[in-house]
ModelCIF file with pLDDT and N, C-alpha, C, O atoms, coordinates in Angstrom:
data_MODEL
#
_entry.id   MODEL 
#
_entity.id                         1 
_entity.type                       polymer 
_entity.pdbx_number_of_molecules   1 
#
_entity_poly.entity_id                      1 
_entity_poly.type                           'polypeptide(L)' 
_entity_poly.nstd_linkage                   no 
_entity_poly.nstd_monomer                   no 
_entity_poly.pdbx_seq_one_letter_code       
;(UNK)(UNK)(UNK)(UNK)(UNK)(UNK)(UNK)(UNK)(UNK)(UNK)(UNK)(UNK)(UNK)(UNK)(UNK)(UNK)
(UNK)(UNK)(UNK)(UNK)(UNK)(UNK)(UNK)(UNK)(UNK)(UNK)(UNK)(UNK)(UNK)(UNK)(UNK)(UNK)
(UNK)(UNK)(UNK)(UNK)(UNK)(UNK)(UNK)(UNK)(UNK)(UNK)(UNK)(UNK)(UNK)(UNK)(UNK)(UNK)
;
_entity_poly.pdbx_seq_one_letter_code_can   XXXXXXXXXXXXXXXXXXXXXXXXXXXXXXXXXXXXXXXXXXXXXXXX 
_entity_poly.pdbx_strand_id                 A 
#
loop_
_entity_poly_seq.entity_id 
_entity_poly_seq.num 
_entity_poly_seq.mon_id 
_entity_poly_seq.hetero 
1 1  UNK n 
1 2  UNK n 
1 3  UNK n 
1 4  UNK n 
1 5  UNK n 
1 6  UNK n 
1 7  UNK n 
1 8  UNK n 
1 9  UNK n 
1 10 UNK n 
1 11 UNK n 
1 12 UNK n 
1 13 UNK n 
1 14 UNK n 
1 15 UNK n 
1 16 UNK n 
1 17 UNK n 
1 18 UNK n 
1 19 UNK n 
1 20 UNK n 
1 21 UNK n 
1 22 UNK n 
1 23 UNK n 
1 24 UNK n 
1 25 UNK n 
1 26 UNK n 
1 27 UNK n 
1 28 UNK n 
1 29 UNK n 
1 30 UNK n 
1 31 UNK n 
1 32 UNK n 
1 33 UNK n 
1 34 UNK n 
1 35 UNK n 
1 36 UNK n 
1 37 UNK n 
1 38 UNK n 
1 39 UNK n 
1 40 UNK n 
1 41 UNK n 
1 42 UNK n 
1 43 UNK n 
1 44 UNK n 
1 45 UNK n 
1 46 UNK n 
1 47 UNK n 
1 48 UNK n 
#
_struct_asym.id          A 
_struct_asym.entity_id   1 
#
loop_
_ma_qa_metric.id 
_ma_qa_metric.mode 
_ma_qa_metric.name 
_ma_qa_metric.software_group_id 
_ma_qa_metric.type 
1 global pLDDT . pLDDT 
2 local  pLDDT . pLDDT 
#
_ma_qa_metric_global.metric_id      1 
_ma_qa_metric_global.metric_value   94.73 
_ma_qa_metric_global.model_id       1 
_ma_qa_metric_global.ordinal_id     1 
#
loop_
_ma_qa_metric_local.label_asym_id 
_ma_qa_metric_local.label_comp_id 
_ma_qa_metric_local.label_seq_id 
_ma_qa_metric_local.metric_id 
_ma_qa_metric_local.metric_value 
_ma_qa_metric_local.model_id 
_ma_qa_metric_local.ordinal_id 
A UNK 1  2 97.00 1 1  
A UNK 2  2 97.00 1 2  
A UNK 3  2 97.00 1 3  
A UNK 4  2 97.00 1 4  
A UNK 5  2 96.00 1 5  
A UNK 6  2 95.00 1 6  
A UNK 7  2 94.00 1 7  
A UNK 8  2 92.00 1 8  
A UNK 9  2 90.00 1 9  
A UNK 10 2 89.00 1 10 
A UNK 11 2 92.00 1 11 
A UNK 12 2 94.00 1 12 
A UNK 13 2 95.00 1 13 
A UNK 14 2 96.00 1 14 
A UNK 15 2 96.00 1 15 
A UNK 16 2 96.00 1 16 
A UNK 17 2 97.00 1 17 
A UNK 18 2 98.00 1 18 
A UNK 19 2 98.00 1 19 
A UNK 20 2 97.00 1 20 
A UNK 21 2 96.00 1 21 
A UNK 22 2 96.00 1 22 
A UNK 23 2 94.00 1 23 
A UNK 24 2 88.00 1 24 
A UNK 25 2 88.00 1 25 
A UNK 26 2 93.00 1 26 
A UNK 27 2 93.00 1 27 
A UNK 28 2 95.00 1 28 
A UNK 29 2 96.00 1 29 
A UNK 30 2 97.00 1 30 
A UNK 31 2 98.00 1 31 
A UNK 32 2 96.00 1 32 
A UNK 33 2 96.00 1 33 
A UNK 34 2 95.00 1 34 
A UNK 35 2 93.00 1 35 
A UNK 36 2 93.00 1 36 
A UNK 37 2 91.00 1 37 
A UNK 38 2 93.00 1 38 
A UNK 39 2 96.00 1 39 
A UNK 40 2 97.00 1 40 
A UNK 41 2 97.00 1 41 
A UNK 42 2 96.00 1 42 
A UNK 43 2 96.00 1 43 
A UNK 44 2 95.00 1 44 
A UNK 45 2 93.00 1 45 
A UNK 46 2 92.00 1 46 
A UNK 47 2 95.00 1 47 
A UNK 48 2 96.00 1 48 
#
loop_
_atom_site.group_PDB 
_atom_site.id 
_atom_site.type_symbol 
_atom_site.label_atom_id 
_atom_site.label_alt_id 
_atom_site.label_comp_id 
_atom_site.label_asym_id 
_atom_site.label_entity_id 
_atom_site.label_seq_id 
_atom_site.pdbx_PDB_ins_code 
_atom_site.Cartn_x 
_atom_site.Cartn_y 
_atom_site.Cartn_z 
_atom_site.occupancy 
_atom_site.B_iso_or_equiv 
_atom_site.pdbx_formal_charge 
_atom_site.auth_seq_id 
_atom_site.auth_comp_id 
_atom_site.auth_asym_id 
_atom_site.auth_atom_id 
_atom_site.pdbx_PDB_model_num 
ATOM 1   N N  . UNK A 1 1  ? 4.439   -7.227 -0.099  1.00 97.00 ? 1  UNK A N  1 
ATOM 2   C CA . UNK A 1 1  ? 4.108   -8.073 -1.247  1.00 97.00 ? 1  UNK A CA 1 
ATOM 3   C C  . UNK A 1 1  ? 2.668   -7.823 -1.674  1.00 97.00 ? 1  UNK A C  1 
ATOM 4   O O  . UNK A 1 1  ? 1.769   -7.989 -0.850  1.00 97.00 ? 1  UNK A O  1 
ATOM 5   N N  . UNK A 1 2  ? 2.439   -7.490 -2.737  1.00 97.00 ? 2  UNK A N  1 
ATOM 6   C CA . UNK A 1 2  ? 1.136   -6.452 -3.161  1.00 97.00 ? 2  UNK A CA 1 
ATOM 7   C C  . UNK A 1 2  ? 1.009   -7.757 -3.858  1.00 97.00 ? 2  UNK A C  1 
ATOM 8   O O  . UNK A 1 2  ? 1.736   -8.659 -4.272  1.00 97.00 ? 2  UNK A O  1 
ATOM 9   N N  . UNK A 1 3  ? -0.735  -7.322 -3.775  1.00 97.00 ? 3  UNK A N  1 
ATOM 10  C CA . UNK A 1 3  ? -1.641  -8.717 -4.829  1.00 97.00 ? 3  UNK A CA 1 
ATOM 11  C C  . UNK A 1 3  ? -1.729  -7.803 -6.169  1.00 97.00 ? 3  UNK A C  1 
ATOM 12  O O  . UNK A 1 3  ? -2.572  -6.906 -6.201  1.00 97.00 ? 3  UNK A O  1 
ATOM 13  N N  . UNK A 1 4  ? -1.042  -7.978 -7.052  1.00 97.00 ? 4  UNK A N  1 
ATOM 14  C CA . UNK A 1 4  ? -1.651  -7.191 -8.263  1.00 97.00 ? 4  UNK A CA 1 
ATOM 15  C C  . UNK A 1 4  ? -2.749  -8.063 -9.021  1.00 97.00 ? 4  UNK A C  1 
ATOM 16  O O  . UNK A 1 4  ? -2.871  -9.236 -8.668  1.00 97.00 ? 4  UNK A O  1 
ATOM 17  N N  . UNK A 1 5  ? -3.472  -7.614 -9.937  1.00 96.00 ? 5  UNK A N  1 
ATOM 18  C CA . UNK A 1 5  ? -4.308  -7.986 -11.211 1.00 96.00 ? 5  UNK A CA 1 
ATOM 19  C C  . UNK A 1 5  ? -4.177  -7.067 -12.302 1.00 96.00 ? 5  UNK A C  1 
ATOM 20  O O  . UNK A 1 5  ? -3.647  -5.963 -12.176 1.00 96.00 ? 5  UNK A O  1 
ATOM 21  N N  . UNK A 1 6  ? -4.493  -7.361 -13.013 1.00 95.00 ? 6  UNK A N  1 
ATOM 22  C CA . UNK A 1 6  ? -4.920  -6.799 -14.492 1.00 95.00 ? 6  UNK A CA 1 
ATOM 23  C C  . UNK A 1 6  ? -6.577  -7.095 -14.763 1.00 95.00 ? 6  UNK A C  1 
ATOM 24  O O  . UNK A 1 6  ? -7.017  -8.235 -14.612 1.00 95.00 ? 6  UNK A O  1 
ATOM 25  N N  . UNK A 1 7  ? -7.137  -6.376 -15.027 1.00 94.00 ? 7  UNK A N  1 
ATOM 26  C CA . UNK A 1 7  ? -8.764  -6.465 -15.579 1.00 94.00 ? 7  UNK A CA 1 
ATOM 27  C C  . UNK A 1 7  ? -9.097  -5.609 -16.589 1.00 94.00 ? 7  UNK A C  1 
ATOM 28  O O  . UNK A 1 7  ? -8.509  -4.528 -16.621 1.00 94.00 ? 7  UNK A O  1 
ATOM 29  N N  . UNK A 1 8  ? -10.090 -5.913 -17.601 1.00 92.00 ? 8  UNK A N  1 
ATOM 30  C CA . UNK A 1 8  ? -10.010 -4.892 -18.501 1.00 92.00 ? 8  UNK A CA 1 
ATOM 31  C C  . UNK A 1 8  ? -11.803 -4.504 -18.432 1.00 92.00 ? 8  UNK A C  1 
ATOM 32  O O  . UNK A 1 8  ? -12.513 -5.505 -18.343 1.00 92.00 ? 8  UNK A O  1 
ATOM 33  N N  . UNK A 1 9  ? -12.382 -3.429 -18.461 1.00 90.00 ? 9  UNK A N  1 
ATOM 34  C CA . UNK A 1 9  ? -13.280 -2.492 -18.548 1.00 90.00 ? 9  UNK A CA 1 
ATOM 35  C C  . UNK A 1 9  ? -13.710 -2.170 -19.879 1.00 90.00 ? 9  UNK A C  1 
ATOM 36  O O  . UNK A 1 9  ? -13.404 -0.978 -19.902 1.00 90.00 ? 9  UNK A O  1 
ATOM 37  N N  . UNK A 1 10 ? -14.154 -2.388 -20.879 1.00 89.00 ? 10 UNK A N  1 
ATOM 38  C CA . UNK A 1 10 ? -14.184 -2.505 -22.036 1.00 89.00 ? 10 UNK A CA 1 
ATOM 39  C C  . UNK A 1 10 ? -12.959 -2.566 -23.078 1.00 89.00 ? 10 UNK A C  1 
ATOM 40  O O  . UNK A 1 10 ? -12.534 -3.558 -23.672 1.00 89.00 ? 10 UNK A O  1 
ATOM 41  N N  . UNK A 1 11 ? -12.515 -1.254 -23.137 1.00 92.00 ? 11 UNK A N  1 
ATOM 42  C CA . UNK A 1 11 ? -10.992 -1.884 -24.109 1.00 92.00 ? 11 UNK A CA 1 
ATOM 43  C C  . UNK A 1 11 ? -10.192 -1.727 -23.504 1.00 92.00 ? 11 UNK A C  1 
ATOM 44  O O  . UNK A 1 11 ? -9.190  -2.144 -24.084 1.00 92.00 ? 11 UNK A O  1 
ATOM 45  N N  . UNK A 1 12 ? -9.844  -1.122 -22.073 1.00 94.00 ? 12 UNK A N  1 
ATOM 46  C CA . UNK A 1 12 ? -9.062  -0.643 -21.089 1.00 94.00 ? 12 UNK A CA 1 
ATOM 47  C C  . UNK A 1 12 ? -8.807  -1.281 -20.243 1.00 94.00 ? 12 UNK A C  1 
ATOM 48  O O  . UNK A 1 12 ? -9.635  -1.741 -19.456 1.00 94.00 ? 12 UNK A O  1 
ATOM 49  N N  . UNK A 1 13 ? -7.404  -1.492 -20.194 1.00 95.00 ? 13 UNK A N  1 
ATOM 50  C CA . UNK A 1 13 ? -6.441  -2.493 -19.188 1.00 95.00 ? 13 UNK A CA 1 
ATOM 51  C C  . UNK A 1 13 ? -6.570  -1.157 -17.644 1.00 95.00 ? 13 UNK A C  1 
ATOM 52  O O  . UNK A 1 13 ? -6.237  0.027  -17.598 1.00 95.00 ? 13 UNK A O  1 
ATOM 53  N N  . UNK A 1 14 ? -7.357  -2.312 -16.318 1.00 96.00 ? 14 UNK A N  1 
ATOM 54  C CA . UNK A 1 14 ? -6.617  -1.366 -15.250 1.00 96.00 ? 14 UNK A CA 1 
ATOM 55  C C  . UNK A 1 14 ? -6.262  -2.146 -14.304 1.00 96.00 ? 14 UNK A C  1 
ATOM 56  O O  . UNK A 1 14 ? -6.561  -3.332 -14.443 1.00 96.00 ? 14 UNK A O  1 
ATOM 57  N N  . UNK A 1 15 ? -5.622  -1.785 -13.234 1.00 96.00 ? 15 UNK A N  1 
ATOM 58  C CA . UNK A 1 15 ? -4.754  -2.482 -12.575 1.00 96.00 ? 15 UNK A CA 1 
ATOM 59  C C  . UNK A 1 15 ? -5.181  -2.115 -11.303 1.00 96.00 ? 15 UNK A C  1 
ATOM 60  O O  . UNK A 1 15 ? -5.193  -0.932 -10.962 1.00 96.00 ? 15 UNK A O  1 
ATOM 61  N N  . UNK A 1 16 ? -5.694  -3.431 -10.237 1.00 96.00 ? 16 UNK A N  1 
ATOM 62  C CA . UNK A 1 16 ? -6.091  -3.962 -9.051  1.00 96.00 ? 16 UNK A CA 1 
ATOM 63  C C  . UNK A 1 16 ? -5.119  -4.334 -8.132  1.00 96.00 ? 16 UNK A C  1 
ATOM 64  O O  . UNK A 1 16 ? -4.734  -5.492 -7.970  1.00 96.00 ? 16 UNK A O  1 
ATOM 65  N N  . UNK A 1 17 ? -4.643  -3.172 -7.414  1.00 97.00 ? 17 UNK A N  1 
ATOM 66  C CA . UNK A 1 17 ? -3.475  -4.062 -6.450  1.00 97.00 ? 17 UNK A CA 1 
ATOM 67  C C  . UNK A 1 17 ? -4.018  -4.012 -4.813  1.00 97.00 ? 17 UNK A C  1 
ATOM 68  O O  . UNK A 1 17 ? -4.173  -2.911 -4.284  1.00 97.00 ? 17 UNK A O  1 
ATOM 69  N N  . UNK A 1 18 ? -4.241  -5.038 -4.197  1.00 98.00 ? 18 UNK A N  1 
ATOM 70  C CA . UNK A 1 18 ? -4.352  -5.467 -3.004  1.00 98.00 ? 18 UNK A CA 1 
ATOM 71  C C  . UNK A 1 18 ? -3.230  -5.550 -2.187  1.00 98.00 ? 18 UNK A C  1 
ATOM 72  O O  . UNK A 1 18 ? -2.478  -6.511 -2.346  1.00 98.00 ? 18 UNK A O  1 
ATOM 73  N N  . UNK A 1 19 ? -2.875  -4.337 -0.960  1.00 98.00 ? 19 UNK A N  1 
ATOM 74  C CA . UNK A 1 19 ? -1.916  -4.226 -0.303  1.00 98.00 ? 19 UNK A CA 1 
ATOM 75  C C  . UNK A 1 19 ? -2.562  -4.617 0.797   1.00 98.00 ? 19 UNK A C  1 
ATOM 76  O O  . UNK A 1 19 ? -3.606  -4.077 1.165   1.00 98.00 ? 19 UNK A O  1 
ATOM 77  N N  . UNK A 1 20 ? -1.753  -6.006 1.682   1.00 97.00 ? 20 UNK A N  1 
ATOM 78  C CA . UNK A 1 20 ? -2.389  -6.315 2.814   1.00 97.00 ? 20 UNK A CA 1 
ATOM 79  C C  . UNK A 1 20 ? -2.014  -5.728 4.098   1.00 97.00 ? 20 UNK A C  1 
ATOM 80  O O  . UNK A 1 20 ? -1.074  -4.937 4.016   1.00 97.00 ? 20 UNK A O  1 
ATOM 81  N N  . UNK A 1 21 ? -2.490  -5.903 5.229   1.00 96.00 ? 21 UNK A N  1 
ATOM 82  C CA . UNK A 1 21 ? -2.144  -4.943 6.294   1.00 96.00 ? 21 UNK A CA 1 
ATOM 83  C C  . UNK A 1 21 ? -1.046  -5.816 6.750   1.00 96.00 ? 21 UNK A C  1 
ATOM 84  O O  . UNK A 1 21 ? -1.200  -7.033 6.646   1.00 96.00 ? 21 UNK A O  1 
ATOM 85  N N  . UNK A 1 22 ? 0.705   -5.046 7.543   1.00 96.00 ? 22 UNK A N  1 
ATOM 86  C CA . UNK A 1 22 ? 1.565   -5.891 7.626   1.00 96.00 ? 22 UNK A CA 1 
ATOM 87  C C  . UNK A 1 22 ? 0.989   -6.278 9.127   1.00 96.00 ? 22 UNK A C  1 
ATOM 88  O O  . UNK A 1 22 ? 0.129   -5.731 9.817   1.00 96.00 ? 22 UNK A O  1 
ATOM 89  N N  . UNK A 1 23 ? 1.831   -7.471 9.355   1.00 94.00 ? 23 UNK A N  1 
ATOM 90  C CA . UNK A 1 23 ? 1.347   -8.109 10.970  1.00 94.00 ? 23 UNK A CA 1 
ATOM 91  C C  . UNK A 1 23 ? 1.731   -7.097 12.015  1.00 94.00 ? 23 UNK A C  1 
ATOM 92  O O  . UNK A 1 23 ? 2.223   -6.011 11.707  1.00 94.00 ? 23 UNK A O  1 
ATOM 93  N N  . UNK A 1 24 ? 1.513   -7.448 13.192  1.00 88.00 ? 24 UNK A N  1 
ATOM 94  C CA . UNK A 1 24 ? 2.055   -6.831 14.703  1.00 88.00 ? 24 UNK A CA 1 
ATOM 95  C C  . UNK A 1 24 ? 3.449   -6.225 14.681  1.00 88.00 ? 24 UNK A C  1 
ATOM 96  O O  . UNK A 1 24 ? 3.915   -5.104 14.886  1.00 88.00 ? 24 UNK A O  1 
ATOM 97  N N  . UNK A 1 25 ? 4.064   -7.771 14.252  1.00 88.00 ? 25 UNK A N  1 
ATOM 98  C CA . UNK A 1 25 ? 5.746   -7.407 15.193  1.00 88.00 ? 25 UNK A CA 1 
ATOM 99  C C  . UNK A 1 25 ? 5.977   -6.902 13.900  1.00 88.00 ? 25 UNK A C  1 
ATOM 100 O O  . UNK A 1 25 ? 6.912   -7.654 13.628  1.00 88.00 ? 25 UNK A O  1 
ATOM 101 N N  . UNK A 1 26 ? 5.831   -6.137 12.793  1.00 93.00 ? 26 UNK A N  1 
ATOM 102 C CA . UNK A 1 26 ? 6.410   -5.974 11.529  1.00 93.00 ? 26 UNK A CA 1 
ATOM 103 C C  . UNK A 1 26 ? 6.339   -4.378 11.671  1.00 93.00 ? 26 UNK A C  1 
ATOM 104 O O  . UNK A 1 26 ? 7.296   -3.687 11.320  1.00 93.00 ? 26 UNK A O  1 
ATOM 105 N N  . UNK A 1 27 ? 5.709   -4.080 11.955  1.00 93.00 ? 27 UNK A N  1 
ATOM 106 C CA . UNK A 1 27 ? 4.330   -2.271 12.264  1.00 93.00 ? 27 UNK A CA 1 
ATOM 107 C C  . UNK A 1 27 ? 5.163   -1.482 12.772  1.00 93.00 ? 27 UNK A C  1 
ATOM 108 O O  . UNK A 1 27 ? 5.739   -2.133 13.644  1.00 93.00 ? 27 UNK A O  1 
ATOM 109 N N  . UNK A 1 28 ? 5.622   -0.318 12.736  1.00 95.00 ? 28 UNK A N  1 
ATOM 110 C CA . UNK A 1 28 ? 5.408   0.621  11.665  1.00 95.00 ? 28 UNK A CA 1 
ATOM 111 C C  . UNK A 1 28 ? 6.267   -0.264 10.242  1.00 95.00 ? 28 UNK A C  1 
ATOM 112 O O  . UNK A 1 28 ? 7.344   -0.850 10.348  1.00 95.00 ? 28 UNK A O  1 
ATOM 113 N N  . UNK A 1 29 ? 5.633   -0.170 9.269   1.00 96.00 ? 29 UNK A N  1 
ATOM 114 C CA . UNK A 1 29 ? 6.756   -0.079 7.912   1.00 96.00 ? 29 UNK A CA 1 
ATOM 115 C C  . UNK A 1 29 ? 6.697   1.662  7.242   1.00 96.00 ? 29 UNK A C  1 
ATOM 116 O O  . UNK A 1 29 ? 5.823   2.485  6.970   1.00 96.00 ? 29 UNK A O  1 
ATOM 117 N N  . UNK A 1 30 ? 8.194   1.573  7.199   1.00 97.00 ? 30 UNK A N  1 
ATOM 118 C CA . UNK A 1 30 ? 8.241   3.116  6.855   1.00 97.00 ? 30 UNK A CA 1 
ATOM 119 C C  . UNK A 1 30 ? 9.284   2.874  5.426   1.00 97.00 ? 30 UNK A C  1 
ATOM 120 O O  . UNK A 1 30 ? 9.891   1.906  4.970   1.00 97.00 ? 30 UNK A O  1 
ATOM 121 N N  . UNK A 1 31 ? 9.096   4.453  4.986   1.00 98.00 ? 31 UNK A N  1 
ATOM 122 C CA . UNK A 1 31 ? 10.534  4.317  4.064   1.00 98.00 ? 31 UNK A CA 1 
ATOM 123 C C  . UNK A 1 31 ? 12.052  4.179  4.729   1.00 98.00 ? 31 UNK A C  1 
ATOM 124 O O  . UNK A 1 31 ? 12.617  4.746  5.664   1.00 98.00 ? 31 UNK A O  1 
ATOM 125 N N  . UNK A 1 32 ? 12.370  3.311  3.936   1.00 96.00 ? 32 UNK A N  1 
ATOM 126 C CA . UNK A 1 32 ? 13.728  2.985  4.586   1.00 96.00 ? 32 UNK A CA 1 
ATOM 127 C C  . UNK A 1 32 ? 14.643  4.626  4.980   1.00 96.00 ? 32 UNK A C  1 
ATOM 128 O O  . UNK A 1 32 ? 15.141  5.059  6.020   1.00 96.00 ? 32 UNK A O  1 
ATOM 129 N N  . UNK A 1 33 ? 14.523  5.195  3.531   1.00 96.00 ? 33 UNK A N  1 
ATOM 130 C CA . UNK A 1 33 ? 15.438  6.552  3.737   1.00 96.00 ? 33 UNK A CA 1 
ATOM 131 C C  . UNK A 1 33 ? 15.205  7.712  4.642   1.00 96.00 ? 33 UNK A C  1 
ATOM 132 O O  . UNK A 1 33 ? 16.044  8.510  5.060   1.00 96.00 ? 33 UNK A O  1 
ATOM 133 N N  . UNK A 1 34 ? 13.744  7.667  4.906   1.00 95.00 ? 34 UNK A N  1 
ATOM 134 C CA . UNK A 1 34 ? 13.260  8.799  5.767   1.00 95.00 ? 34 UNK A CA 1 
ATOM 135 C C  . UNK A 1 34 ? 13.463  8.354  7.502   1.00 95.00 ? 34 UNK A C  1 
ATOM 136 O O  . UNK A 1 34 ? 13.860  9.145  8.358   1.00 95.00 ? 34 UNK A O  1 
ATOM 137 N N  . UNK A 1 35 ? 13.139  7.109  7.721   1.00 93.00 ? 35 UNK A N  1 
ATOM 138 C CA . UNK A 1 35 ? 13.694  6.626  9.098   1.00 93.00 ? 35 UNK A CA 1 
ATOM 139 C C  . UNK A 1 35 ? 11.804  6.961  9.765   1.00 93.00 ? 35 UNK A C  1 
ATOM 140 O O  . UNK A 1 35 ? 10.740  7.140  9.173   1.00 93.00 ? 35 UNK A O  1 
ATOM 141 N N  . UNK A 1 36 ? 12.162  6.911  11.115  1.00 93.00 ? 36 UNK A N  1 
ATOM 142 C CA . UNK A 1 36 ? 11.173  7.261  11.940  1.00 93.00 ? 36 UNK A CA 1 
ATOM 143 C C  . UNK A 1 36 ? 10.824  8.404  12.953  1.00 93.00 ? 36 UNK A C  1 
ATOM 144 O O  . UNK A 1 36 ? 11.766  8.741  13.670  1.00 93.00 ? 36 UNK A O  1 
ATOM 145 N N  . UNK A 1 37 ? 9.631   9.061  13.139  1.00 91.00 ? 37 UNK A N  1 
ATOM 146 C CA . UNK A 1 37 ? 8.180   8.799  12.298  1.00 91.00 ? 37 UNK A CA 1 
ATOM 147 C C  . UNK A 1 37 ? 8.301   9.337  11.472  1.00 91.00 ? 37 UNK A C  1 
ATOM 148 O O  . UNK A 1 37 ? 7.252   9.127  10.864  1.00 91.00 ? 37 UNK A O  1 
ATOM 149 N N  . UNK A 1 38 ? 9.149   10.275 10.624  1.00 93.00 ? 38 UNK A N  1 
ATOM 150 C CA . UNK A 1 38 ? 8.402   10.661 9.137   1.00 93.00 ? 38 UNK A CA 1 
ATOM 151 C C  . UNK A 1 38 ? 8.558   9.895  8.081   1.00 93.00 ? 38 UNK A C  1 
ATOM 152 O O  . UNK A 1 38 ? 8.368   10.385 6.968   1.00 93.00 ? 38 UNK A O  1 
ATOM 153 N N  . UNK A 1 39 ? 8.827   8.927  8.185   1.00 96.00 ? 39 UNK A N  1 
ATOM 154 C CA . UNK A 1 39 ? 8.875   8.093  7.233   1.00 96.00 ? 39 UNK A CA 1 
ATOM 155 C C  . UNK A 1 39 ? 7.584   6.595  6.723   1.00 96.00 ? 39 UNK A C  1 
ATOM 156 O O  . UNK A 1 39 ? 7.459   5.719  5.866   1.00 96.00 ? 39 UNK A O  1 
ATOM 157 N N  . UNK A 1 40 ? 6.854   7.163  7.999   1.00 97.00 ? 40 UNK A N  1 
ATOM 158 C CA . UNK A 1 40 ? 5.724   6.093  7.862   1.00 97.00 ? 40 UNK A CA 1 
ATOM 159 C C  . UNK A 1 40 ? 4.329   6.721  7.999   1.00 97.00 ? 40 UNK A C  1 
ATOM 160 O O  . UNK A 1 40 ? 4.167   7.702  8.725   1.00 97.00 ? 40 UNK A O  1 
ATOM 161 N N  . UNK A 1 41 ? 3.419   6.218  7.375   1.00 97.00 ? 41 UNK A N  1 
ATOM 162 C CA . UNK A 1 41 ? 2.105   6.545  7.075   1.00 97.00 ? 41 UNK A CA 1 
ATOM 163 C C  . UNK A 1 41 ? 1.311   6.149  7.607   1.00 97.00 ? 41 UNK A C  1 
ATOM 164 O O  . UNK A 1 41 ? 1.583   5.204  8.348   1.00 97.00 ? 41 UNK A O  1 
ATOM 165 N N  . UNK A 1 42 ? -0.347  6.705  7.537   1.00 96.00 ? 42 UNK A N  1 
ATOM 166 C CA . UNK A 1 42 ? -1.461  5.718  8.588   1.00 96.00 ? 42 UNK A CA 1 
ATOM 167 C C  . UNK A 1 42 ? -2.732  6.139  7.160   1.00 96.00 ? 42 UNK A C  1 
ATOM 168 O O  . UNK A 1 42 ? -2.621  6.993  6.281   1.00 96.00 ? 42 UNK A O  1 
ATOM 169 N N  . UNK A 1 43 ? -3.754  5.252  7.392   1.00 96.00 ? 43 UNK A N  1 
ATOM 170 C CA . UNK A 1 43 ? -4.559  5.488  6.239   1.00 96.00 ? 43 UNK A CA 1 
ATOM 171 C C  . UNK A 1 43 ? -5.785  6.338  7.485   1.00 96.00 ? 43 UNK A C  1 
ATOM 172 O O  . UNK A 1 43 ? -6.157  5.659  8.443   1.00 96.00 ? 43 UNK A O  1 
ATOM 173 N N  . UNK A 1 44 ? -6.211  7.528  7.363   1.00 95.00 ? 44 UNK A N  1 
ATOM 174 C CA . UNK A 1 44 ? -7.141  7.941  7.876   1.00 95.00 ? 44 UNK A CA 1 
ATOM 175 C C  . UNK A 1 44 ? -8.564  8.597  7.261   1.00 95.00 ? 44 UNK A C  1 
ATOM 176 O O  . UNK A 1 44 ? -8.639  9.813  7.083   1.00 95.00 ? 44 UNK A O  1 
ATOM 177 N N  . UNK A 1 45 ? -9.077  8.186  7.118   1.00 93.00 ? 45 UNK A N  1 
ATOM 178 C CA . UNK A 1 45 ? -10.235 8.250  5.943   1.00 93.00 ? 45 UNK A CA 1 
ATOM 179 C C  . UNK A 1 45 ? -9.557  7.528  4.787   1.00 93.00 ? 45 UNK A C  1 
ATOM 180 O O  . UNK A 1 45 ? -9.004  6.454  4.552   1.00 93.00 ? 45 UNK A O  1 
ATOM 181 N N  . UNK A 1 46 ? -9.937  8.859  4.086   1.00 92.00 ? 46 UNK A N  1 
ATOM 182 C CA . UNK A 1 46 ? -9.614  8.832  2.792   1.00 92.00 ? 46 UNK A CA 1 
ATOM 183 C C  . UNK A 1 46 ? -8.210  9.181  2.517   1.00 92.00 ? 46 UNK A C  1 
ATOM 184 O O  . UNK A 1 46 ? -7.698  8.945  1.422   1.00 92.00 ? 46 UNK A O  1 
ATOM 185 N N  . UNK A 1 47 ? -7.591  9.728  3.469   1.00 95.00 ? 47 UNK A N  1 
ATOM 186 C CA . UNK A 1 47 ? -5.903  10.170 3.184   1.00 95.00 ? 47 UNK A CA 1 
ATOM 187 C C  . UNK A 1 47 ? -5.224  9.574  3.654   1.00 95.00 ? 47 UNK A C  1 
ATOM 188 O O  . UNK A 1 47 ? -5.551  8.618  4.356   1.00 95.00 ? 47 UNK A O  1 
ATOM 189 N N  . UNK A 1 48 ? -3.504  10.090 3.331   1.00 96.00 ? 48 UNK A N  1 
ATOM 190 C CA . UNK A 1 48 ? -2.312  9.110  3.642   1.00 96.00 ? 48 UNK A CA 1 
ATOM 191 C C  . UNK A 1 48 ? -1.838  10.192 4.798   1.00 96.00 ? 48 UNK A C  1 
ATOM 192 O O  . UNK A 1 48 ? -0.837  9.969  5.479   1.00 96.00 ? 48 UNK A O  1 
#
């Protein structure tokens, strides 16, 4: 459940979405179709 916003920058609509980290017992969330592990991600730096 993503926090979205809308904000605008002079005439330009952009869009702020806040994805929160899921809890413990929830972890890994993956894509449903790919299954596990290739289906789930880790944020390391700057990449997915």
């Amino acid at each position: 459940r993503p926090k979205i916003d809308i904000e605008r920058i002079g005439e330009k609509n952009l869009i702020k979405v806040f994805i929160p980290e899921a809890p413990e017992g929830i972890k890994p969330v993956y894509f449903k179709n790919e299954g596990l592990p290739r289906g789930a991600y880790r944020r390391i730096g700057s990449s997915d």
